[in-house]
C-alpha atoms as a PDB file:
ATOM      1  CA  UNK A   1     -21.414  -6.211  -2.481  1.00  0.00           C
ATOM      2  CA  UNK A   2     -22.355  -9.407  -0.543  1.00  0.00           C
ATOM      3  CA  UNK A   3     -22.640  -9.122   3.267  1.00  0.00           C
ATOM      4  CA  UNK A   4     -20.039 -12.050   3.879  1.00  0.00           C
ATOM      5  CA  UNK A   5     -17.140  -9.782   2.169  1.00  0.00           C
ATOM      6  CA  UNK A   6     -15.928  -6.406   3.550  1.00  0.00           C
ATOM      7  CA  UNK A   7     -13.991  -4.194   0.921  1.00  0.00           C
ATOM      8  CA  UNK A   8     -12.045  -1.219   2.472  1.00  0.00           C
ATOM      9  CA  UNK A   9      -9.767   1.617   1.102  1.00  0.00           C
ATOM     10  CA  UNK A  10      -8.496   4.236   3.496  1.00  0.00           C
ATOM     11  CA  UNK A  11      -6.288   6.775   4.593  1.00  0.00           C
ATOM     12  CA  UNK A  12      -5.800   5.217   7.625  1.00  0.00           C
ATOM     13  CA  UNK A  13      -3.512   2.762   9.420  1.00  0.00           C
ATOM     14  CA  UNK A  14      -4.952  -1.047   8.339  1.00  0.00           C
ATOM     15  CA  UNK A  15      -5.208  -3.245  11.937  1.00  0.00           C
ATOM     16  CA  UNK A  16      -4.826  -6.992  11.479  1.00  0.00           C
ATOM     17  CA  UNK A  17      -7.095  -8.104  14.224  1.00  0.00           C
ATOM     18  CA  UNK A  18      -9.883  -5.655  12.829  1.00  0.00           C
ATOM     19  CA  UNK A  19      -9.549  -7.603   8.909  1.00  0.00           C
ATOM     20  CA  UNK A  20      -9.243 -11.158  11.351  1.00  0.00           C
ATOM     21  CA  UNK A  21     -12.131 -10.589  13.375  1.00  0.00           C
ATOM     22  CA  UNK A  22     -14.139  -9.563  10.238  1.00  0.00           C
ATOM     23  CA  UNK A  23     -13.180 -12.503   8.002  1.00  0.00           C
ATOM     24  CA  UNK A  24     -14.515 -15.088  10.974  1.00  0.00           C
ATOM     25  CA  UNK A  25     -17.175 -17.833   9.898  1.00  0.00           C
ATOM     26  CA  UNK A  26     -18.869 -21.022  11.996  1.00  0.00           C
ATOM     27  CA  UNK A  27     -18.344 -22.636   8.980  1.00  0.00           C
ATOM     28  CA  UNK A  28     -14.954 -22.213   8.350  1.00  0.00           C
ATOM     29  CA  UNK A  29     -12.023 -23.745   9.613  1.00  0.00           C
ATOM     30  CA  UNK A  30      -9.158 -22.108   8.324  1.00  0.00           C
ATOM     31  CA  UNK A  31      -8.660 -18.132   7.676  1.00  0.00           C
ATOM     32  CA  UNK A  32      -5.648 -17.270   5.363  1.00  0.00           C
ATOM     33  CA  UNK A  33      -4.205 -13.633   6.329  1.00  0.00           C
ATOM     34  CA  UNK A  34      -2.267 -11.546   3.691  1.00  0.00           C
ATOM     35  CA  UNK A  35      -0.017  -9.031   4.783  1.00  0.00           C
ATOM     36  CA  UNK A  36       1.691  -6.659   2.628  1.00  0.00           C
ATOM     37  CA  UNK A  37       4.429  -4.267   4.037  1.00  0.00           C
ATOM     38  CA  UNK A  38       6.286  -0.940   2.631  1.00  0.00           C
ATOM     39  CA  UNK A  39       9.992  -2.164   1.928  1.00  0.00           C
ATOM     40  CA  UNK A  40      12.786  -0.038   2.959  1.00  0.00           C
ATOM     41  CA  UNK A  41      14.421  -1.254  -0.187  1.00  0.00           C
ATOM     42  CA  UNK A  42      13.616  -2.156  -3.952  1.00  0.00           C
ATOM     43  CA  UNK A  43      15.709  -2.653  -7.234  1.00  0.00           C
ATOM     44  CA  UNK A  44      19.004  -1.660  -5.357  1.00  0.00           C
ATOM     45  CA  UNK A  45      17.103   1.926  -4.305  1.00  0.00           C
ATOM     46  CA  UNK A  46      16.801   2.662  -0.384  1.00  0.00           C
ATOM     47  CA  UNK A  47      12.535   3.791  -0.044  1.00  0.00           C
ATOM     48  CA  UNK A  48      12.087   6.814   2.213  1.00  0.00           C
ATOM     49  CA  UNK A  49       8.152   6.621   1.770  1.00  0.00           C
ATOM     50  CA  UNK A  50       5.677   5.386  -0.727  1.00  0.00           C
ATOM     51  CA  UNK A  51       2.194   6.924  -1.889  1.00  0.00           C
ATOM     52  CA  UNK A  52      -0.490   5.352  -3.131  1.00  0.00           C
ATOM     53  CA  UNK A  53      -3.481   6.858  -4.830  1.00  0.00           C
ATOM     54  CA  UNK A  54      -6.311   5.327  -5.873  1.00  0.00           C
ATOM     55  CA  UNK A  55      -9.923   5.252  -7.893  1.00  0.00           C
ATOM     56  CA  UNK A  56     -11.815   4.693  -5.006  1.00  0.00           C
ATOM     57  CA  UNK A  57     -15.378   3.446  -5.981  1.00  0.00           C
ATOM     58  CA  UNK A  58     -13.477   1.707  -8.827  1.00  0.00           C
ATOM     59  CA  UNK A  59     -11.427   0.058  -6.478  1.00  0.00           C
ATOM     60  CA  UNK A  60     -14.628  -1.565  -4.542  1.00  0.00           C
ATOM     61  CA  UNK A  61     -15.863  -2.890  -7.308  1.00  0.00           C
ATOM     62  CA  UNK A  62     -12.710  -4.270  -8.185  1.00  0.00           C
ATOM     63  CA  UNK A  63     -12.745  -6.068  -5.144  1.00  0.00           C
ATOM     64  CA  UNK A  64     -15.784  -7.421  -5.511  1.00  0.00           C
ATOM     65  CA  UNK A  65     -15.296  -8.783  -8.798  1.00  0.00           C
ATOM     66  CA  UNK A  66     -12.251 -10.185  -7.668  1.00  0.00           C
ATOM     67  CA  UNK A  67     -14.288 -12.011  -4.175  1.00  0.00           C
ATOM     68  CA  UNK A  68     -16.747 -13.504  -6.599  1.00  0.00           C
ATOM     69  CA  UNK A  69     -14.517 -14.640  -9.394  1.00  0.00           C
ATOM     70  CA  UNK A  70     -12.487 -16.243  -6.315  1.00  0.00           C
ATOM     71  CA  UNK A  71     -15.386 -17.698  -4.689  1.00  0.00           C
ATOM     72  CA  UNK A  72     -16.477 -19.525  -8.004  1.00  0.00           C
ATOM     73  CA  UNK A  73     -13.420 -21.338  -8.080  1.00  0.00           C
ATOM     74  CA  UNK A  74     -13.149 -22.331  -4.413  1.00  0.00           C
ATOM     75  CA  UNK A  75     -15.571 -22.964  -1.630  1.00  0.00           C
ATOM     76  CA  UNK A  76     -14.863 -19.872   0.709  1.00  0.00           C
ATOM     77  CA  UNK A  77     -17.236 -18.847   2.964  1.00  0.00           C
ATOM     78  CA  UNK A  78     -15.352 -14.732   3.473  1.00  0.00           C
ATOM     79  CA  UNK A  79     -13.015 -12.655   1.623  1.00  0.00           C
ATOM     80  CA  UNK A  80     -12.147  -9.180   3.753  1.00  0.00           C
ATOM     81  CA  UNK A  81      -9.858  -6.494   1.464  1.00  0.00           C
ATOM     82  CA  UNK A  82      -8.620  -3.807   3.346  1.00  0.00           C
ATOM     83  CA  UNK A  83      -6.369  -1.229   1.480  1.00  0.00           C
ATOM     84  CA  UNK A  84      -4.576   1.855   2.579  1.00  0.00           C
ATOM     85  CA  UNK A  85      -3.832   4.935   0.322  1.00  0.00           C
ATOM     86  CA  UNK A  86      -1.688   7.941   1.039  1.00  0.00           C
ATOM     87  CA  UNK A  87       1.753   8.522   2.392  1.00  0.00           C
ATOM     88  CA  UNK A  88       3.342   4.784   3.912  1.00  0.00           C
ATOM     89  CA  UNK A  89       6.403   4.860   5.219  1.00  0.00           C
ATOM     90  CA  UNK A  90       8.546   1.280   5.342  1.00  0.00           C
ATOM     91  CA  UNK A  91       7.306  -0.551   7.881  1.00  0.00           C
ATOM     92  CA  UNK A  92       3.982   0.128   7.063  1.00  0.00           C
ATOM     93  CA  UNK A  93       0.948  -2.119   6.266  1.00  0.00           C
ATOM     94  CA  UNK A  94      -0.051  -1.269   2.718  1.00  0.00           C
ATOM     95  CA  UNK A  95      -2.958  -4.435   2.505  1.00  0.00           C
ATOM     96  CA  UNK A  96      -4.172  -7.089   4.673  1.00  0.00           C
ATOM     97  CA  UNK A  97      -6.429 -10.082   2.762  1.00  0.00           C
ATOM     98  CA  UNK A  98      -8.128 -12.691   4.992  1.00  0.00           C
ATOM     99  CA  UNK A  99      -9.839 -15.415   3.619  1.00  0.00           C
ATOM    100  CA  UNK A 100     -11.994 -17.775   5.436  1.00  0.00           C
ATOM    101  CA  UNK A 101     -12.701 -21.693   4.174  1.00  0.00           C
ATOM    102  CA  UNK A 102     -14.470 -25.050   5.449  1.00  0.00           C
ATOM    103  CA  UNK A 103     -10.578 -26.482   4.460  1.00  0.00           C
ATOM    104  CA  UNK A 104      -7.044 -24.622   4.647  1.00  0.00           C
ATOM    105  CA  UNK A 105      -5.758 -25.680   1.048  1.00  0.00           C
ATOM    106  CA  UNK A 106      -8.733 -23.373  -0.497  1.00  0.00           C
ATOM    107  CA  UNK A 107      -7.977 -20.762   1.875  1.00  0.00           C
ATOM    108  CA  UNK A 108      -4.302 -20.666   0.876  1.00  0.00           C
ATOM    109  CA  UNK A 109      -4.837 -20.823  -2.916  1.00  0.00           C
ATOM    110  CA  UNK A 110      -8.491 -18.113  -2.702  1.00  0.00           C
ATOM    111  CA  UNK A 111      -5.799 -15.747  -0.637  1.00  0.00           C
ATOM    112  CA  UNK A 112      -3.351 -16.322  -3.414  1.00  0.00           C
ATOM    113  CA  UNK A 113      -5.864 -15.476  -6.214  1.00  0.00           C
ATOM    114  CA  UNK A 114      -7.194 -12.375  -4.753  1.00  0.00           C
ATOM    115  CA  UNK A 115      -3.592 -10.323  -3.822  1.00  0.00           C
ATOM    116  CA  UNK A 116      -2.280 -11.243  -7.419  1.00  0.00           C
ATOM    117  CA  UNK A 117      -5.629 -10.393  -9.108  1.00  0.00           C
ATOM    118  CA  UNK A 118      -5.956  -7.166  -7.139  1.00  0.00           C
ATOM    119  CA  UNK A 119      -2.087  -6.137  -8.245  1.00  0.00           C
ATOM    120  CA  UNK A 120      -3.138  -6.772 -12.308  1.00  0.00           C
ATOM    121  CA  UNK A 121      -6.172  -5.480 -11.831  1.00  0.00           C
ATOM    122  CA  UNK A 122      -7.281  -2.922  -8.896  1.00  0.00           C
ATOM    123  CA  UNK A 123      -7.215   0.519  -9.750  1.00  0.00           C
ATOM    124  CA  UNK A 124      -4.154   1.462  -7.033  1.00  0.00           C
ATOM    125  CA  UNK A 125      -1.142   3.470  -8.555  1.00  0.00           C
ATOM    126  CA  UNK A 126       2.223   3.515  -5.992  1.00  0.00           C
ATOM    127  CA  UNK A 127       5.004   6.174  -6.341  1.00  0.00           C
ATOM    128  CA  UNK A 128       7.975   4.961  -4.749  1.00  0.00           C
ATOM    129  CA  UNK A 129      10.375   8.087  -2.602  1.00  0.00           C
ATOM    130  CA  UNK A 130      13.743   7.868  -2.726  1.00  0.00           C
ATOM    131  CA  UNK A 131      16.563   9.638  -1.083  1.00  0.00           C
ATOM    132  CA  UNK A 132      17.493  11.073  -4.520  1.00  0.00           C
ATOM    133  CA  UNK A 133      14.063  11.194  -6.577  1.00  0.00           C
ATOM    134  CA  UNK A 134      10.585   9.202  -7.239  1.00  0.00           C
ATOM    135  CA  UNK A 135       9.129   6.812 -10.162  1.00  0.00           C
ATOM    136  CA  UNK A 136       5.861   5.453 -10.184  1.00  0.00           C
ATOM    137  CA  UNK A 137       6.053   1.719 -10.364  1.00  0.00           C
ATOM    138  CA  UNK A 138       3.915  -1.136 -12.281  1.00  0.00           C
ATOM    139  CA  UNK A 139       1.396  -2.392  -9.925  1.00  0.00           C
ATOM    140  CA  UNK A 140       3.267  -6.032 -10.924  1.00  0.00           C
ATOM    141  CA  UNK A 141       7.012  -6.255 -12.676  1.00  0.00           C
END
């Protein structure tokens, strides 16, 4: 893993300002923030909770697959991927990207490339709770 990326998964509240603060360059001058939140609803079902399990050592080197394929195709100077696993209720922050780049428009596409290669690829497996059962879901429909 390259020092200028930080790959987390945890069972553990994510924090925002932690994945912000981390992504930070001197030479950057725009830092793209994903946020991805539990619904409360999906497909017409109402979500009581959702759990996620993962492969975790898999999963980092997912993510830095992912950082390098992304930084090949754009000039970014950071990619932080911070990932929670467990029980998430909606609400809840289920993964926060930041992306840091000399210019905005590689920030916003880099950020773009790394949440939908991480959903195809990343080895992170959600069961969705309902009121009146469970299903475990594609990591993409």
């Amino acid at each position: 893993m390259s020092q200028e990326n930080n790959f987390i998964i945890k069972n553990a509240p994510l924090s925002i300002e932690e994945v912000y603060n981390e992504s930070l360059d001197q030479n950057s001058g725009a830092v793209n923030l994903f946020v991805g939140t539990v619904r409360n609803e999906n497909n017409s079902k109402k979500v009581a909770k959702l759990v996620y399990e993962s492969y975790d050592s898999m999963v980092l080197a997912e993510f830095d697959k992912i950082a390098r394929n992304a930084k090949s195709k754009w000039s970014v100077n950071k990619i932080v991927i911070h990932h929670r696993k467990g029980v998430l209720h909606p609400g809840d922050i289920a993964v926060i990207i930041a992306v840091s780049s000399p210019h905005r428009q590689e920030s916003f596409e880099a950020c773009s490339f790394v949440i939908e290669s991480l959903k195809k690829s990343a080895p992170i497996w959600k069961k969705e709770i309902y009121d009146d059962g469970q299903e475990w879901l594609e990591s993409h429909p």
